[in-house]
C-alpha atoms as a PDB file:
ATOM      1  CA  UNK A   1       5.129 155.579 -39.297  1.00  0.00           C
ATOM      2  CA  UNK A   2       3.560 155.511 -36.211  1.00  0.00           C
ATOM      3  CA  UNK A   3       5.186 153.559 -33.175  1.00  0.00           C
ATOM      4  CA  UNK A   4       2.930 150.606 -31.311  1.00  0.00           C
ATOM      5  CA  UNK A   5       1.597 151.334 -28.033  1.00  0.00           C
ATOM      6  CA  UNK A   6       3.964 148.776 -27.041  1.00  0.00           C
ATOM      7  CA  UNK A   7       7.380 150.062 -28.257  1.00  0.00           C
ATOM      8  CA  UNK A   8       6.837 153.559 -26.653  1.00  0.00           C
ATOM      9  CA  UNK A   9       6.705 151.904 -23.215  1.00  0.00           C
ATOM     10  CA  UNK A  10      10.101 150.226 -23.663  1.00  0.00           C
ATOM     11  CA  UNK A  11      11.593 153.089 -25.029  1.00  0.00           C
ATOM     12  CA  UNK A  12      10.427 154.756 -21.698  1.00  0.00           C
ATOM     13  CA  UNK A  13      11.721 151.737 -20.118  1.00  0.00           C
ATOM     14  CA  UNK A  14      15.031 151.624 -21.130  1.00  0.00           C
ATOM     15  CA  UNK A  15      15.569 155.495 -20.753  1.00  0.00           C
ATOM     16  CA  UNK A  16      14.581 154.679 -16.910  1.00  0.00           C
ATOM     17  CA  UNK A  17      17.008 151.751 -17.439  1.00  0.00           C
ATOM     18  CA  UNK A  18      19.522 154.341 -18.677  1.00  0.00           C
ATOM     19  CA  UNK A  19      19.272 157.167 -16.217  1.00  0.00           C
ATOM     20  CA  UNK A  20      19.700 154.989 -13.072  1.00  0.00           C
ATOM     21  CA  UNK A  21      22.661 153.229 -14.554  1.00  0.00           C
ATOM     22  CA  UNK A  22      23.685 157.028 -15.394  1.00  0.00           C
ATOM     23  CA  UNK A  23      22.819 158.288 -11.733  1.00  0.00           C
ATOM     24  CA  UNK A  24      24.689 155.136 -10.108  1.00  0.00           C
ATOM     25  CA  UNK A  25      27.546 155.932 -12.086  1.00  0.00           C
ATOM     26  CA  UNK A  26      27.465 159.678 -10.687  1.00  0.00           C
ATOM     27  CA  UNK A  27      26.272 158.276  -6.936  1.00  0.00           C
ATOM     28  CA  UNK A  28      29.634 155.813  -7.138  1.00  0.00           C
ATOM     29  CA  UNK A  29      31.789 158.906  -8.329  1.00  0.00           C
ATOM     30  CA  UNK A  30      30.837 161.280  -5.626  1.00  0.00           C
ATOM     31  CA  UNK A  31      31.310 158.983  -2.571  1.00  0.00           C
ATOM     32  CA  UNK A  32      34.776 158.144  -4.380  1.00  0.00           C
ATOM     33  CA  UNK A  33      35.783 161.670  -4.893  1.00  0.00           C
ATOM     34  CA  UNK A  34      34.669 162.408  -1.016  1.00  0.00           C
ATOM     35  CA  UNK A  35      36.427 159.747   0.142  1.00  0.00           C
ATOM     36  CA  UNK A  36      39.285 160.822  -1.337  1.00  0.00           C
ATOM     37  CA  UNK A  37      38.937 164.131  -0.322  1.00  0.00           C
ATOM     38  CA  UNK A  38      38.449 163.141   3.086  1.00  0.00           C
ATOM     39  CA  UNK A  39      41.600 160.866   2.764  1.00  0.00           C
ATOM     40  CA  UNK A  40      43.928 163.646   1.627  1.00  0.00           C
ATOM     41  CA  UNK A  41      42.539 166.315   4.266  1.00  0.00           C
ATOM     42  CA  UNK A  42      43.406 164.051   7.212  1.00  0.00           C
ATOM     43  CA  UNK A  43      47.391 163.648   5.296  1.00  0.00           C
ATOM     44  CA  UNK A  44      47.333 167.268   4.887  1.00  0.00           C
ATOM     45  CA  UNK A  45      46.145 167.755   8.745  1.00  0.00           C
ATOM     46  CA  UNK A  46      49.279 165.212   9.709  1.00  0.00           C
ATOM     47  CA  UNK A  47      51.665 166.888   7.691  1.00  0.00           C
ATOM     48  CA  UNK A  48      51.005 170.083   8.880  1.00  0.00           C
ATOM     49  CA  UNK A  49      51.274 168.710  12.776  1.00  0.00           C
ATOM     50  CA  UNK A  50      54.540 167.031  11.394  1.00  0.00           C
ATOM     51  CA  UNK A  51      55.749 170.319   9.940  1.00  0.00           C
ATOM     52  CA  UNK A  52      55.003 172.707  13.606  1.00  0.00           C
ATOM     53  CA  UNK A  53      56.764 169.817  15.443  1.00  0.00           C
ATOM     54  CA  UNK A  54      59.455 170.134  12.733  1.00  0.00           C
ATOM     55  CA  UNK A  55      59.386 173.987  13.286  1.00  0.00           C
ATOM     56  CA  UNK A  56      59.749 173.692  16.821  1.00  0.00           C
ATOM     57  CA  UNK A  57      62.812 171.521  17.191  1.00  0.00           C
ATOM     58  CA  UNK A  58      64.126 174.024  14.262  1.00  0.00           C
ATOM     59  CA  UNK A  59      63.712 176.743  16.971  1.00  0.00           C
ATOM     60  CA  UNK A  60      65.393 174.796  19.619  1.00  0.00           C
ATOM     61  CA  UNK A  61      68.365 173.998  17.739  1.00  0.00           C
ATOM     62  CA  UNK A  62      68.853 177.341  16.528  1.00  0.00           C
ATOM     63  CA  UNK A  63      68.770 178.591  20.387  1.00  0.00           C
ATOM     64  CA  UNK A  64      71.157 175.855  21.426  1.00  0.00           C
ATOM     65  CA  UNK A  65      73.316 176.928  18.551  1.00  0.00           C
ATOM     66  CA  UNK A  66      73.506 180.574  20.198  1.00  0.00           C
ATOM     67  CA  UNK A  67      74.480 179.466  23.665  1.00  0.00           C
ATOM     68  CA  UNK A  68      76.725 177.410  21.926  1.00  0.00           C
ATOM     69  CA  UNK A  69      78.009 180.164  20.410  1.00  0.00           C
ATOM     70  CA  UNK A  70      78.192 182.573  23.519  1.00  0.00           C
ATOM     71  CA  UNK A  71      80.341 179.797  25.408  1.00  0.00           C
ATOM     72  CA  UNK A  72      82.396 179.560  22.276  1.00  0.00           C
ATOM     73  CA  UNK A  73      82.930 183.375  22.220  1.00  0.00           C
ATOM     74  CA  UNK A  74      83.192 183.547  26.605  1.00  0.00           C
ATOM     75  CA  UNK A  75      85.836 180.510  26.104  1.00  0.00           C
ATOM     76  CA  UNK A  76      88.381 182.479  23.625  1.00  0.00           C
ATOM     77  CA  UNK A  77      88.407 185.089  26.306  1.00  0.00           C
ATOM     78  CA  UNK A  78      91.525 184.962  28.812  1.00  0.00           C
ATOM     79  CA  UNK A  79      89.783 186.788  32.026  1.00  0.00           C
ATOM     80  CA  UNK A  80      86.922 184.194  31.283  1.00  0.00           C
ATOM     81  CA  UNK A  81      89.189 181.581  31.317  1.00  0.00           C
ATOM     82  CA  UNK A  82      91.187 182.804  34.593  1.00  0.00           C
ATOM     83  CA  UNK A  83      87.846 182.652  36.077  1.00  0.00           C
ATOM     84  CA  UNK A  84      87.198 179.597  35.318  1.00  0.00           C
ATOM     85  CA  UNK A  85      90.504 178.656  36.441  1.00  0.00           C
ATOM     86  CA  UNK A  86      90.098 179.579  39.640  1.00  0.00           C
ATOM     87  CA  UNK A  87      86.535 178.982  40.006  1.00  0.00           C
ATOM     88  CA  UNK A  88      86.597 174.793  39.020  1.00  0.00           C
ATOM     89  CA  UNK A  89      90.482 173.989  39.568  1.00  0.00           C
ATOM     90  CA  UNK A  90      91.526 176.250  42.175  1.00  0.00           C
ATOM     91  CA  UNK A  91      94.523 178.023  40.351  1.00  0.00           C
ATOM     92  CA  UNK A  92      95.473 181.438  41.104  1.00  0.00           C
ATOM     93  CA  UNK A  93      97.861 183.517  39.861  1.00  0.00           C
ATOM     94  CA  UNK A  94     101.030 184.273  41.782  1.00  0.00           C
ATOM     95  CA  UNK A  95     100.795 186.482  44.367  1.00  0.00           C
ATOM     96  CA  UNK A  96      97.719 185.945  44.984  1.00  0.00           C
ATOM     97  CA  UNK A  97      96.025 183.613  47.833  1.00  0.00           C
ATOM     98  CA  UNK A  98      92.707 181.869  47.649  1.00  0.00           C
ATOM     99  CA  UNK A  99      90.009 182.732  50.104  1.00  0.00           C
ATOM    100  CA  UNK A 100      88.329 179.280  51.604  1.00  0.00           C
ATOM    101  CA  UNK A 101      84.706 180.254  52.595  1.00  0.00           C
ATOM    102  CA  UNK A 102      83.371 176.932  54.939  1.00  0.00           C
END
């Protein structure tokens, strides 16, 4: 059987018909997927700013922790301490006299 003249251009028709609704459907995915790519690179650019600011107040604790520490260590030592004594209250031990610079 032979097709018409007529029912071959529909056929081609509806083929056209079907590719653009088949390209649209690709066109529509691909500006979705890049937009979504685009969406998760600018999270993953602010989370990785969050994490260096994270980072560096992790590196300032840790070297407030260590003069922490060193007072804690100068403090449980008694000739520290006498210093200190001396220095901020104005104690001395007896037999000894403080020296008043003006």
């Amino acid at each position: 059987m032979v097709p018409a003249v007529g029912e071959k251009k529909t056929t081609n028709a509806a083929s056209k018909r079907r590719l653009k609704i088949w390209l649209t459907f690709i066109a529509i995915f691909v500006i979705w997927a890049g937009y979504t790519l685009f969406g998760q690179y600018q999270q993953h650019q602010e989370a990785i700013a969050k994490v260096e600011v994270l980072q560096e107040q992790v590196e300032e604790a840790i070297a407030i922790k260590a003069d922490l520490q060193k007072q804690i260590d100068r403090l449980n030592d008694p000739e520290y301490i006498a210093q200190l004594a001396t220095k901020e209250q104005g104690m001395v031990k007896e037999g000894e006299q403080q020296i008043f610079t003006d």
